[in-house]
PDB file of N, CA and C in Angstrom:
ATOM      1  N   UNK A   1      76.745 108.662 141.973  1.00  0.00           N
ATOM      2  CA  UNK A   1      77.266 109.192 140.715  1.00  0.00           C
ATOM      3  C   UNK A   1      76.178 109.049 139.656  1.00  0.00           C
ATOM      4  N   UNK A   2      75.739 110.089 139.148  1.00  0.00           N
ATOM      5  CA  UNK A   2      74.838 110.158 138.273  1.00  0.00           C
ATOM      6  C   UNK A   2      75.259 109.186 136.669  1.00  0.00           C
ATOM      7  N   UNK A   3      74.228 108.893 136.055  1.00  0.00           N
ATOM      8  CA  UNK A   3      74.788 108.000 134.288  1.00  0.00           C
ATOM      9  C   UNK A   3      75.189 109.012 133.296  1.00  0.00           C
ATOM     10  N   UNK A   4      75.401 110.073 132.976  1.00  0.00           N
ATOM     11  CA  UNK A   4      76.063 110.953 132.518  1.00  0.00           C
ATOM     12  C   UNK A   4      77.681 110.787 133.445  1.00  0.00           C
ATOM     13  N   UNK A   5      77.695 111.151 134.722  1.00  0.00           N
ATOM     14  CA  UNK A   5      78.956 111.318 135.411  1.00  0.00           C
ATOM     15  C   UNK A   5      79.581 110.641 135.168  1.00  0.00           C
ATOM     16  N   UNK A   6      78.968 108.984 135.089  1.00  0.00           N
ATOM     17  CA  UNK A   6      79.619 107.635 134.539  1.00  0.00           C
ATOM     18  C   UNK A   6      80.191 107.101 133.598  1.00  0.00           C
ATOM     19  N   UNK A   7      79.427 107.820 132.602  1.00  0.00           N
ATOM     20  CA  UNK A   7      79.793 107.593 130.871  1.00  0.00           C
ATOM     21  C   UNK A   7      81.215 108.799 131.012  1.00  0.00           C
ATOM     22  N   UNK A   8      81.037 109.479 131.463  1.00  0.00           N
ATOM     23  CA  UNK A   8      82.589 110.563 130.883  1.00  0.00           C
ATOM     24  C   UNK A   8      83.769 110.282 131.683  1.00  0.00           C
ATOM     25  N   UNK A   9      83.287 109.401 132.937  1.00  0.00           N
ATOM     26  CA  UNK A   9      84.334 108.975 133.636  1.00  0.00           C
ATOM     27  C   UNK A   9      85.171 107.666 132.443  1.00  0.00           C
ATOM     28  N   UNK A  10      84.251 106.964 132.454  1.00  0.00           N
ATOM     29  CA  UNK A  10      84.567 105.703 131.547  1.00  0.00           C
ATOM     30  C   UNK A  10      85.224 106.461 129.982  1.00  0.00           C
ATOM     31  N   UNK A  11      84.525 107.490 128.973  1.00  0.00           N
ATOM     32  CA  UNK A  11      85.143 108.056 128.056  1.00  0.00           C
ATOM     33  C   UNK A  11      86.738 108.597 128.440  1.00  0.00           C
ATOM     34  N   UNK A  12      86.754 109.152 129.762  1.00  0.00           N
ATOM     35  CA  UNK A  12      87.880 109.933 129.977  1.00  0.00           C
ATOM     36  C   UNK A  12      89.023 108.879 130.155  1.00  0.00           C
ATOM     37  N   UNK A  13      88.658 107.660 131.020  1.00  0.00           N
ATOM     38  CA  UNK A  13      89.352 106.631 131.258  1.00  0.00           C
ATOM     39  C   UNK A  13      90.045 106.048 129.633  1.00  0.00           C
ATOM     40  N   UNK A  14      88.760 105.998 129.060  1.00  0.00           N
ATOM     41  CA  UNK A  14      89.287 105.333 127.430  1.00  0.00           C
ATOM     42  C   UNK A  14      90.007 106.261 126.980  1.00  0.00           C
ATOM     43  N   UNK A  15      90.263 107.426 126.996  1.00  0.00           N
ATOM     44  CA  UNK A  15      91.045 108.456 126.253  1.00  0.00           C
ATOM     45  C   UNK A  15      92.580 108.582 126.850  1.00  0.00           C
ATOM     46  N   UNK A  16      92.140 108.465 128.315  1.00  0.00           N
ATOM     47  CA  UNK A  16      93.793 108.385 129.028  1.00  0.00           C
ATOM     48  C   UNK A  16      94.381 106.874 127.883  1.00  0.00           C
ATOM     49  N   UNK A  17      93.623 105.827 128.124  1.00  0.00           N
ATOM     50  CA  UNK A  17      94.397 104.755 127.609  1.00  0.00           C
ATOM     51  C   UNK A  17      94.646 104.784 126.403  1.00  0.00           C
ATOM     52  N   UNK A  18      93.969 105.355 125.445  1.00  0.00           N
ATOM     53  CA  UNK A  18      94.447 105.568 124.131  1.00  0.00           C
ATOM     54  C   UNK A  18      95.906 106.179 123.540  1.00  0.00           C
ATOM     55  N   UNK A  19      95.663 107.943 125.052  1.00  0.00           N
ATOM     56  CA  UNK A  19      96.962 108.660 124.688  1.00  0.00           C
ATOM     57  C   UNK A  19      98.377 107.630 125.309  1.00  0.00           C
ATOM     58  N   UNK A  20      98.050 106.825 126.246  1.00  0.00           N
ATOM     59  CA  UNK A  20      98.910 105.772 127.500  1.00  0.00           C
ATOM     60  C   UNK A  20      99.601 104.806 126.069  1.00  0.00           C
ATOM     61  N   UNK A  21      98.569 104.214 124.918  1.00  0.00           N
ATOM     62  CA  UNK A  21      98.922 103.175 124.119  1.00  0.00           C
ATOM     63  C   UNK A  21      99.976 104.255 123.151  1.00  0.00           C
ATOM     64  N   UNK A  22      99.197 105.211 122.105  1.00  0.00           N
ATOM     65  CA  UNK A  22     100.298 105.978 121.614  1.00  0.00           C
ATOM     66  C   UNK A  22     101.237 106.703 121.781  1.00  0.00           C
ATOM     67  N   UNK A  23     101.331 107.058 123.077  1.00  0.00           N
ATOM     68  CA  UNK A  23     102.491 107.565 124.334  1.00  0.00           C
ATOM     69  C   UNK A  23     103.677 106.200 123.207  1.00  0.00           C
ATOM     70  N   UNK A  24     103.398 105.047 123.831  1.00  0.00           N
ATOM     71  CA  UNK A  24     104.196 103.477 124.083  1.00  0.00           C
ATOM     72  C   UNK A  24     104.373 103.787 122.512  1.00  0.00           C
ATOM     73  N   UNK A  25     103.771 103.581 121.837  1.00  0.00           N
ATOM     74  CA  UNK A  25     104.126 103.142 120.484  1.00  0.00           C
ATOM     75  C   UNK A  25     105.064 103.935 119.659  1.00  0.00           C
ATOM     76  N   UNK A  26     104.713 105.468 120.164  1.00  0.00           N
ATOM     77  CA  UNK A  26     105.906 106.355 119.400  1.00  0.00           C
ATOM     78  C   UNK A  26     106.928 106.282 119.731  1.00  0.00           C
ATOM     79  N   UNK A  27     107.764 105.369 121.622  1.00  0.00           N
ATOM     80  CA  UNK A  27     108.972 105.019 121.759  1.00  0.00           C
ATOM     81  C   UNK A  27     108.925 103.661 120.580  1.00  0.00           C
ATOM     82  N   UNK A  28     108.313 102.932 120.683  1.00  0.00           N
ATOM     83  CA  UNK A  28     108.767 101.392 120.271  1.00  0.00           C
ATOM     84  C   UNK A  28     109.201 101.896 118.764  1.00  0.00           C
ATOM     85  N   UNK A  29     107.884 102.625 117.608  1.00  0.00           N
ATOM     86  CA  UNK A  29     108.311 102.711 116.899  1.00  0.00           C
ATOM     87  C   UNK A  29     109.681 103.502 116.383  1.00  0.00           C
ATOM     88  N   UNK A  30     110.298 104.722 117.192  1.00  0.00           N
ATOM     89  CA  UNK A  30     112.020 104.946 116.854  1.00  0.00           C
ATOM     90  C   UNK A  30     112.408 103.670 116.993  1.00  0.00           C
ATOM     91  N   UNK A  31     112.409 102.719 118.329  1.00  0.00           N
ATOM     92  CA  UNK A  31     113.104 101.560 118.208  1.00  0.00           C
ATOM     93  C   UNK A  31     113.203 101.062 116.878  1.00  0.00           C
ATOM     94  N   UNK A  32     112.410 100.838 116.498  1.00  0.00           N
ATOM     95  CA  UNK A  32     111.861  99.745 115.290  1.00  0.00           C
ATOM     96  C   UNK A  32     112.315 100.113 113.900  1.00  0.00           C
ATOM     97  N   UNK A  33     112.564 101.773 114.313  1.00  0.00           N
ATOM     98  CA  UNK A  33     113.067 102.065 112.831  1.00  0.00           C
ATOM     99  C   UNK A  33     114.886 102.158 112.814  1.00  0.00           C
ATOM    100  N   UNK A  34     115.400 102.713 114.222  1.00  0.00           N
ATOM    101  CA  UNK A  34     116.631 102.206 114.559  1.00  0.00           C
ATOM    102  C   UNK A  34     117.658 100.907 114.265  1.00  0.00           C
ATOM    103  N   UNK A  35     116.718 100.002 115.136  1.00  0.00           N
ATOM    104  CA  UNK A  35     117.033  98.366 114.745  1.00  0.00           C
ATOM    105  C   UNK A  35     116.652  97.808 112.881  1.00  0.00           C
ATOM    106  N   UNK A  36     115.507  98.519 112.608  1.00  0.00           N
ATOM    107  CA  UNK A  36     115.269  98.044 111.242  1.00  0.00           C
ATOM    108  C   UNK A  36     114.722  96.577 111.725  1.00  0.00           C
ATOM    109  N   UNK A  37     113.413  96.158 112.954  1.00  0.00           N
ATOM    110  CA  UNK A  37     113.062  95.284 112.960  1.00  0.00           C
ATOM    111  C   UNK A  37     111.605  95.450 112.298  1.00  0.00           C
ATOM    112  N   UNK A  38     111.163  94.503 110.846  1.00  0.00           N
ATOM    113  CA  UNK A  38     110.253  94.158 110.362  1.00  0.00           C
ATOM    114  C   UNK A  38     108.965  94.144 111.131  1.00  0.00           C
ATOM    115  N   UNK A  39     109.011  93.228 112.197  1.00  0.00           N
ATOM    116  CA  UNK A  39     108.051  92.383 112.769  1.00  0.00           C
ATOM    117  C   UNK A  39     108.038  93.409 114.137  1.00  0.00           C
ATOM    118  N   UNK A  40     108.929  94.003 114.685  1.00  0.00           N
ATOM    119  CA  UNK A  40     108.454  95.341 115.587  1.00  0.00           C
ATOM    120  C   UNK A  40     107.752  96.048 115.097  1.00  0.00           C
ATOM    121  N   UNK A  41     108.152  96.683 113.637  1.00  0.00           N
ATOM    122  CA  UNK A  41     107.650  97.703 112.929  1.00  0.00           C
ATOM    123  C   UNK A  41     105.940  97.669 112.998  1.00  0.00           C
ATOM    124  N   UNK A  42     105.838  96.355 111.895  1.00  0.00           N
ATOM    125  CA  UNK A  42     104.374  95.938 112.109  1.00  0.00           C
ATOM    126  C   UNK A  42     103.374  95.433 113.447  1.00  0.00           C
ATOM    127  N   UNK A  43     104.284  95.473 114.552  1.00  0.00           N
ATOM    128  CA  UNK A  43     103.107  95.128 115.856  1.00  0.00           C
ATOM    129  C   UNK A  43     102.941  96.721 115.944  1.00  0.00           C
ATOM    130  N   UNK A  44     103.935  97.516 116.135  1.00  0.00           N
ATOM    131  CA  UNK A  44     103.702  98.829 116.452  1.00  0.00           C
ATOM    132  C   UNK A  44     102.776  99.499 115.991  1.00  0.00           C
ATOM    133  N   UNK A  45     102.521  99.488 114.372  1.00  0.00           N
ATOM    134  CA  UNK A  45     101.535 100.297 114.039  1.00  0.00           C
ATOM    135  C   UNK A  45     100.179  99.536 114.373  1.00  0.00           C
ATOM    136  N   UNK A  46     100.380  98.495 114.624  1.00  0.00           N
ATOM    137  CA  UNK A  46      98.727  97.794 114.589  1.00  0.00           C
ATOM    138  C   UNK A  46      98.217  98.444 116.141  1.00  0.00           C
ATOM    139  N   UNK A  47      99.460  98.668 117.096  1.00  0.00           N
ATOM    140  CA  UNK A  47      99.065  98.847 118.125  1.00  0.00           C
ATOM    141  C   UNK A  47      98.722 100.392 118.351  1.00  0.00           C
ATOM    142  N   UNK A  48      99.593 101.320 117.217  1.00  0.00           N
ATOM    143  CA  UNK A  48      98.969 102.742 117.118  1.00  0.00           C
ATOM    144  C   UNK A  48      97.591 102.901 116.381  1.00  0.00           C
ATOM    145  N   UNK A  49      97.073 101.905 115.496  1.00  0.00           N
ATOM    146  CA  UNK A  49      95.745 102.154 115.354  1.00  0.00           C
ATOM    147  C   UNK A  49      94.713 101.382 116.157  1.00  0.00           C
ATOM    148  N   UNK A  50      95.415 100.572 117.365  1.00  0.00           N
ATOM    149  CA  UNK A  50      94.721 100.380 118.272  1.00  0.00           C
ATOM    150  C   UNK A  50      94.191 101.598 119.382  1.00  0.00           C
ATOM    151  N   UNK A  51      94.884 102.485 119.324  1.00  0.00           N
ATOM    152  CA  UNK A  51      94.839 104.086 120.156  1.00  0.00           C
ATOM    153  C   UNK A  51      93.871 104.467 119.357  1.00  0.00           C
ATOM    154  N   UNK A  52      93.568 104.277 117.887  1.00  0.00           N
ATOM    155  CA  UNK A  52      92.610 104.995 116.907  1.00  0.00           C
ATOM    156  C   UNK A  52      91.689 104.595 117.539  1.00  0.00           C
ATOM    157  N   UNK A  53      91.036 103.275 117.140  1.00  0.00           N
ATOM    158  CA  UNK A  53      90.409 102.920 117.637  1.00  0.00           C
ATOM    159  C   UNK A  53      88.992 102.835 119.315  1.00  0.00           C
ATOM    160  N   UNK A  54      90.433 102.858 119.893  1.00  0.00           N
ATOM    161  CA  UNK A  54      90.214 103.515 121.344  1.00  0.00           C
ATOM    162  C   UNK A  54      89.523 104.870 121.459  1.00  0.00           C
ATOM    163  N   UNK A  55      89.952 105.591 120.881  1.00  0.00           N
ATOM    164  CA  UNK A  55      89.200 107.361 120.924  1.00  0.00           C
ATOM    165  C   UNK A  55      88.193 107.478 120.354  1.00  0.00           C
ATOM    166  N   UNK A  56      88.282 106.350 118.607  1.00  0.00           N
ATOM    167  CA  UNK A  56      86.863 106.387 118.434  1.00  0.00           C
ATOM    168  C   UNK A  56      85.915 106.026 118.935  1.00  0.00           C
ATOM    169  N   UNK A  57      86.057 104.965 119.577  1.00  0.00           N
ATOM    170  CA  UNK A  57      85.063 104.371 120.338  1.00  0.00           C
ATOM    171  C   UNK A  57      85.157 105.492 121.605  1.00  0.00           C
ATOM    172  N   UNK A  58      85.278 105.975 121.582  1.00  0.00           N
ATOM    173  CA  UNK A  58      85.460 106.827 123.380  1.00  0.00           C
ATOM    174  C   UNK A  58      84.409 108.350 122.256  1.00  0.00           C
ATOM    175  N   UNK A  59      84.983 108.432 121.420  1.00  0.00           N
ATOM    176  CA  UNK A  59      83.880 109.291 120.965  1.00  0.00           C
ATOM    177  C   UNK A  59      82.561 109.415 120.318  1.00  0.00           C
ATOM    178  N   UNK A  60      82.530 108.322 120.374  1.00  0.00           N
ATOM    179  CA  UNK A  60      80.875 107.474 119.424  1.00  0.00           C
ATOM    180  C   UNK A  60      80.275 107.650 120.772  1.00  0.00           C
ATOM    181  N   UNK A  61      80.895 107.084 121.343  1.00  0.00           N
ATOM    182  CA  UNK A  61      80.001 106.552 122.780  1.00  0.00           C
ATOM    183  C   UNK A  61      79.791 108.202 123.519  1.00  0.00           C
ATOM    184  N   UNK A  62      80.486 109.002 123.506  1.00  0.00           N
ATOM    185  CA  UNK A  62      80.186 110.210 124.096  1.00  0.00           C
ATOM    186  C   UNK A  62      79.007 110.696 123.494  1.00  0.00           C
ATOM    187  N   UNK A  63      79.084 110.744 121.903  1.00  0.00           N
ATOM    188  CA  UNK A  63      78.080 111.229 121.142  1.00  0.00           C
ATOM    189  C   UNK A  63      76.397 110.573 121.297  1.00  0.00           C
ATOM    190  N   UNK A  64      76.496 109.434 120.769  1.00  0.00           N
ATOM    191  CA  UNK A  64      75.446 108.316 120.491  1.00  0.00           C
ATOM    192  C   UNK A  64      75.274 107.358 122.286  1.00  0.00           C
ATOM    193  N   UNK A  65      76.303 107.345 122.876  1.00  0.00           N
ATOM    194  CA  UNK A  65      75.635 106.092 123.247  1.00  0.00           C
ATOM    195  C   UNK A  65      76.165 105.291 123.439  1.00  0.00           C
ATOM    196  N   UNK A  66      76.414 104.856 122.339  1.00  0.00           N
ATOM    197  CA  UNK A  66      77.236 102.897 121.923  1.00  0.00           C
ATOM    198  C   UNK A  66      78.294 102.654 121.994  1.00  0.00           C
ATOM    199  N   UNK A  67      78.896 101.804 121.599  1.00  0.00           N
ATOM    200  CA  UNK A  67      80.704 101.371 121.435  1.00  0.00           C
ATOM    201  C   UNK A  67      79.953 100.539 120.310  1.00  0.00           C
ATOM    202  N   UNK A  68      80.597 101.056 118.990  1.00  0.00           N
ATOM    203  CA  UNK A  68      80.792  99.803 117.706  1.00  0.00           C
ATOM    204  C   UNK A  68      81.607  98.810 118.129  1.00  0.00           C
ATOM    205  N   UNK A  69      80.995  97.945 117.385  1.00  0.00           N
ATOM    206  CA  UNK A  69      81.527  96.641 117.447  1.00  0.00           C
ATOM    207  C   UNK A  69      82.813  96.380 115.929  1.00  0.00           C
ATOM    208  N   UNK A  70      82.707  96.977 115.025  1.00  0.00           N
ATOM    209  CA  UNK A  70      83.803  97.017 113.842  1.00  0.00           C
ATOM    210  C   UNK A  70      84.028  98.099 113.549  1.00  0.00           C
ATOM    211  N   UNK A  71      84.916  97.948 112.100  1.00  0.00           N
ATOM    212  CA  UNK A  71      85.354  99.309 111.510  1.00  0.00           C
ATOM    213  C   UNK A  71      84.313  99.877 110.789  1.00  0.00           C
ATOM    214  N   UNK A  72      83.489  99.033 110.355  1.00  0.00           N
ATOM    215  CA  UNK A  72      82.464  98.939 109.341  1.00  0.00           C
ATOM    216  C   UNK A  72      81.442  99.848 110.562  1.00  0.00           C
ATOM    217  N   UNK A  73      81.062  99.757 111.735  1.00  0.00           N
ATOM    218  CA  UNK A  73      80.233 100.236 112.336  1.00  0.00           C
ATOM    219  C   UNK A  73      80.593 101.833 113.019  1.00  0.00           C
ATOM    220  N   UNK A  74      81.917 101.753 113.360  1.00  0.00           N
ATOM    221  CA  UNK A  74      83.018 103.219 113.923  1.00  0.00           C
ATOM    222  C   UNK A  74      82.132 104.080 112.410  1.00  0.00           C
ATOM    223  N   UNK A  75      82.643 103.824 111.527  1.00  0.00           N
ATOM    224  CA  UNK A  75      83.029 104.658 110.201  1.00  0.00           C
ATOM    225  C   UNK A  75      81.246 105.008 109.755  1.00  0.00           C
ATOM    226  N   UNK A  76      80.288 103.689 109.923  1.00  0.00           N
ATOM    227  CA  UNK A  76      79.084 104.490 109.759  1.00  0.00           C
ATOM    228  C   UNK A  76      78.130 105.545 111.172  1.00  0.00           C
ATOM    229  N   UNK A  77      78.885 105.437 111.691  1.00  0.00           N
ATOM    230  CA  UNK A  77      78.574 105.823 113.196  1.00  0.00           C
ATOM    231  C   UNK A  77      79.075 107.664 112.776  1.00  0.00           C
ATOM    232  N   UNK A  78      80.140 107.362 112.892  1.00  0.00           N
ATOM    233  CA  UNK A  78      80.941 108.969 112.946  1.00  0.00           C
ATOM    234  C   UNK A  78      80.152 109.587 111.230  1.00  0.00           C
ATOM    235  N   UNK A  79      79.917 108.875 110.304  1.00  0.00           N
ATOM    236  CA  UNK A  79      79.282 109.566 109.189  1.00  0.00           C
ATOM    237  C   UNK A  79      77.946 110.025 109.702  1.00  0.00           C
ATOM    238  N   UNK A  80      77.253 109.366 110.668  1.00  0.00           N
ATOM    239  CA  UNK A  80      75.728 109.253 110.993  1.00  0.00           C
ATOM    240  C   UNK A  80      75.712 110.623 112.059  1.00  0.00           C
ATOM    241  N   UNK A  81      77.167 110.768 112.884  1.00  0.00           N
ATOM    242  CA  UNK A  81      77.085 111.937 113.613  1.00  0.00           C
ATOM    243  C   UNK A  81      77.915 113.282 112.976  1.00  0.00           C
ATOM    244  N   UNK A  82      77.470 113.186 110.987  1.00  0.00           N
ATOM    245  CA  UNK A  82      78.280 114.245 110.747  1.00  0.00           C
ATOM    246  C   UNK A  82      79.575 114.441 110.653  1.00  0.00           C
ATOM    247  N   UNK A  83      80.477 113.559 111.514  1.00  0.00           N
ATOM    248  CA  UNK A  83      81.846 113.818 111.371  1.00  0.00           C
ATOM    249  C   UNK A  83      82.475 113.284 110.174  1.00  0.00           C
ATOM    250  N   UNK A  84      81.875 113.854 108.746  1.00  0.00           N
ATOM    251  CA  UNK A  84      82.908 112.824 107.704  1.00  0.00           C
ATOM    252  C   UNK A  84      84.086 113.369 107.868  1.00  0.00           C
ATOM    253  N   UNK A  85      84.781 114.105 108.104  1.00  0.00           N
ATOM    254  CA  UNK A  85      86.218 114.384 108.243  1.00  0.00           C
ATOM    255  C   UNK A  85      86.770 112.929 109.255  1.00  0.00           C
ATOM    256  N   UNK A  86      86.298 113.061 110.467  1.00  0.00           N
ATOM    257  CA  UNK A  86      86.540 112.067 111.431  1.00  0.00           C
ATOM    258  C   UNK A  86      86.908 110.493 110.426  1.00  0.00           C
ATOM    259  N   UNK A  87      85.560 110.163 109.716  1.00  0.00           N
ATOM    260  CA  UNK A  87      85.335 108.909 109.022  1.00  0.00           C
ATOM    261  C   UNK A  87      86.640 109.143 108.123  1.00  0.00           C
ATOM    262  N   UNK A  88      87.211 109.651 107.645  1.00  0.00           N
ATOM    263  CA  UNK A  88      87.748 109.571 106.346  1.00  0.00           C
ATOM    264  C   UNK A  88      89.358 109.187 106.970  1.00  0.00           C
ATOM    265  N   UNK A  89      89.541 110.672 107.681  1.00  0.00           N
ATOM    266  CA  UNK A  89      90.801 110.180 109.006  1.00  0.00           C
ATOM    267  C   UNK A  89      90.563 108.886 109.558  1.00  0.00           C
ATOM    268  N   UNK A  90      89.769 108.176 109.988  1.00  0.00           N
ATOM    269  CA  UNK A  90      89.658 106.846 110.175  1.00  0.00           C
ATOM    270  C   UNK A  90      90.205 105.576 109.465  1.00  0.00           C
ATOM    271  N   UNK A  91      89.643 105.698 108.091  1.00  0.00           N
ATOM    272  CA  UNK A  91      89.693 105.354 107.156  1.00  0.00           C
ATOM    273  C   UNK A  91      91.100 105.503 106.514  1.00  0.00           C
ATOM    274  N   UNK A  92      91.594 106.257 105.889  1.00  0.00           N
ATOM    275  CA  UNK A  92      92.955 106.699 105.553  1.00  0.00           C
ATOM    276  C   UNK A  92      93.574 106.157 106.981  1.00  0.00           C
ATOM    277  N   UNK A  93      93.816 106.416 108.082  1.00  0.00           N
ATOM    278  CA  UNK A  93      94.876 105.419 109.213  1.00  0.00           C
ATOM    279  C   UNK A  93      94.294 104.204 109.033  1.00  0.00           C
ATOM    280  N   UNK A  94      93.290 103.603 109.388  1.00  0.00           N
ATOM    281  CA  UNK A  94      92.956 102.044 108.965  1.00  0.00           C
ATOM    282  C   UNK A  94      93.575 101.384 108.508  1.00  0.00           C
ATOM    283  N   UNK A  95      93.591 102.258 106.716  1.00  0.00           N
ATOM    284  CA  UNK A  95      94.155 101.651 105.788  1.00  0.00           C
ATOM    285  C   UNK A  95      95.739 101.731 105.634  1.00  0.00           C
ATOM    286  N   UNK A  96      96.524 102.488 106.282  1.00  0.00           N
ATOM    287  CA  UNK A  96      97.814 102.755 106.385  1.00  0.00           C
ATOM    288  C   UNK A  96      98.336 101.933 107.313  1.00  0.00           C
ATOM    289  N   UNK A  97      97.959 102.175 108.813  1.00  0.00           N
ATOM    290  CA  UNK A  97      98.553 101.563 109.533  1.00  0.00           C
ATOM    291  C   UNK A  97      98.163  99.987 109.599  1.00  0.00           C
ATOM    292  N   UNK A  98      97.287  99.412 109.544  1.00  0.00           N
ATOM    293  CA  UNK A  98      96.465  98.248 110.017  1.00  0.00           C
ATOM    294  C   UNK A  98      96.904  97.476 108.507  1.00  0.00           C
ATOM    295  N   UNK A  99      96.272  98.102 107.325  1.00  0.00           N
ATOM    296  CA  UNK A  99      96.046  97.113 105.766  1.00  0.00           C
ATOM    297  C   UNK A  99      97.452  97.100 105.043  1.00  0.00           C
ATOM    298  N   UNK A 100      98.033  98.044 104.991  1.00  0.00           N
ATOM    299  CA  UNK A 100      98.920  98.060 104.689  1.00  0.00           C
ATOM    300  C   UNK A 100     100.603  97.289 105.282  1.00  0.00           C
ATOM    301  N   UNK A 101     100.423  98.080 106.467  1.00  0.00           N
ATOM    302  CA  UNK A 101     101.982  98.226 107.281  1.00  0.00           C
ATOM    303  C   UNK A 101     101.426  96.925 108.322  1.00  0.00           C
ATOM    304  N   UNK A 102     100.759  96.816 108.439  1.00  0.00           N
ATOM    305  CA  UNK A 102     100.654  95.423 109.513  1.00  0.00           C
ATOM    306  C   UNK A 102     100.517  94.024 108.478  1.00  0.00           C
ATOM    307  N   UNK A 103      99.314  93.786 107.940  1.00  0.00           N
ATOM    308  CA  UNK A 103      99.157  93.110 107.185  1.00  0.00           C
ATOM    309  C   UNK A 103      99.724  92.866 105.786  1.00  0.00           C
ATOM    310  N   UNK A 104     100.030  93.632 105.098  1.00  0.00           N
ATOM    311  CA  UNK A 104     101.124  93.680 103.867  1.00  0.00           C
ATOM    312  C   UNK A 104     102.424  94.088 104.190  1.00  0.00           C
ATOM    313  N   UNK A 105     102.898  94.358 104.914  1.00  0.00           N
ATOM    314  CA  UNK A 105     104.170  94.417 105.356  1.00  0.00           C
ATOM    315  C   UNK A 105     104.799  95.537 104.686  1.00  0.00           C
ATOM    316  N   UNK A 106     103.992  96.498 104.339  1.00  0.00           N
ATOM    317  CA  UNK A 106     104.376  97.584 103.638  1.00  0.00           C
ATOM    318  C   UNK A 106     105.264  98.702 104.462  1.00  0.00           C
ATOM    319  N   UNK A 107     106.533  99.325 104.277  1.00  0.00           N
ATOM    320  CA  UNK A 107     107.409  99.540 104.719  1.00  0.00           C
ATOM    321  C   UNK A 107     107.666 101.601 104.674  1.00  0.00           C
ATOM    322  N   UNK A 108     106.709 101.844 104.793  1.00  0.00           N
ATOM    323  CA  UNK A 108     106.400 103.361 104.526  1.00  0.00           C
ATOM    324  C   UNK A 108     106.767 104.504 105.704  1.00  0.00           C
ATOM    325  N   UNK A 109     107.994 104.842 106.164  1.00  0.00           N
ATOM    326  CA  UNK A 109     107.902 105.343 107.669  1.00  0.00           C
ATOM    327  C   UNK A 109     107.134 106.752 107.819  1.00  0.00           C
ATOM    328  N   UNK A 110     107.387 107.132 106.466  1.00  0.00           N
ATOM    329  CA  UNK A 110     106.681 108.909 106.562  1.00  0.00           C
ATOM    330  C   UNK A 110     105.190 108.745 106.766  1.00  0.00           C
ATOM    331  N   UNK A 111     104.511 107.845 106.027  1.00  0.00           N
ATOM    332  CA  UNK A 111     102.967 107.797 106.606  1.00  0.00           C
ATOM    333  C   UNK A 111     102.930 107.431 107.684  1.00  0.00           C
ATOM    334  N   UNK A 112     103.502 106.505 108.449  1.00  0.00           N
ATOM    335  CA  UNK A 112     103.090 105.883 109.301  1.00  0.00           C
ATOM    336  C   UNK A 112     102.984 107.144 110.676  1.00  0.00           C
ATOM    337  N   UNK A 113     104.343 107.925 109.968  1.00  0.00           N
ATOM    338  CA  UNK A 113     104.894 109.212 110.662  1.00  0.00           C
ATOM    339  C   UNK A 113     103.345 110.328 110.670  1.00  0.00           C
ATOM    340  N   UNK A 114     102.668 110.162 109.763  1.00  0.00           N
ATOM    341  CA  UNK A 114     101.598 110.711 109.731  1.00  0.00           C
ATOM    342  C   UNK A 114     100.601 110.389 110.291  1.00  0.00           C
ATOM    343  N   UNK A 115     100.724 109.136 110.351  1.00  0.00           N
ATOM    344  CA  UNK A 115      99.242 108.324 110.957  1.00  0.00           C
ATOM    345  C   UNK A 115      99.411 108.920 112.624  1.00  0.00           C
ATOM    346  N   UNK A 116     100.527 109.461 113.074  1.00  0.00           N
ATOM    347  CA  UNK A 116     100.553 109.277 114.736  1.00  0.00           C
ATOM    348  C   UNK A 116     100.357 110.873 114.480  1.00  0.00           C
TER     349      UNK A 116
END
């Protein structure tokens, strides 16, 4: 298997698991808004911008090469390959799902509805 063949096997692999994680999260989260559980609510989205995450890195690495190591590195990465749309969508879910709704406990279902 050639190192090109390898890298898109491994990208394709990361992309199945990304759509596999936000597949999961869009059941849990109806749960979560059903039950009205707090602490579901907030694992859920951390775990839908864990799918973000996942693709970005599955698409840096297609592009460049690498897998960033932070957000700080995803976001100058995808600016460095042109994609500021990408960076900004990054950025805006980051900050919604992860800063907000995980960590502040901020209670917003229509964004979150957006973020997926």
């Amino acid at each position: 298997m050639s190192g090109q063949n390898l890298v898109q096997g491994v990208i394709d692999s990361s992309l199945a698991i990304a759509e596999e994680i936000l597949g999961y999260t869009e059941e849990e989260f109806d749960n979560a808004m059903n039950v009205k559980d707090m602490l579901l609510y907030r694992n859920n989205v951390d775990k839908a911008f864990l799918s973000m995450i996942v693709a970005a890195n599955s698409y840096i690495a297609l592009k460049l090469n690498i897998t960033p190591r932070s957000h700080s590195d995803r976001r100058s990465l995808l600016r460095k390959i042109d994609r500021e749309d990408l960076r900004a969508f990054y950025n805006d879910v980051m900050r919604t799902l992860h800063n907000e709704a995980f960590y502040d406990g901020v209670y917003n279902s229509e964004e979150v509805k957006y973020c997926y």
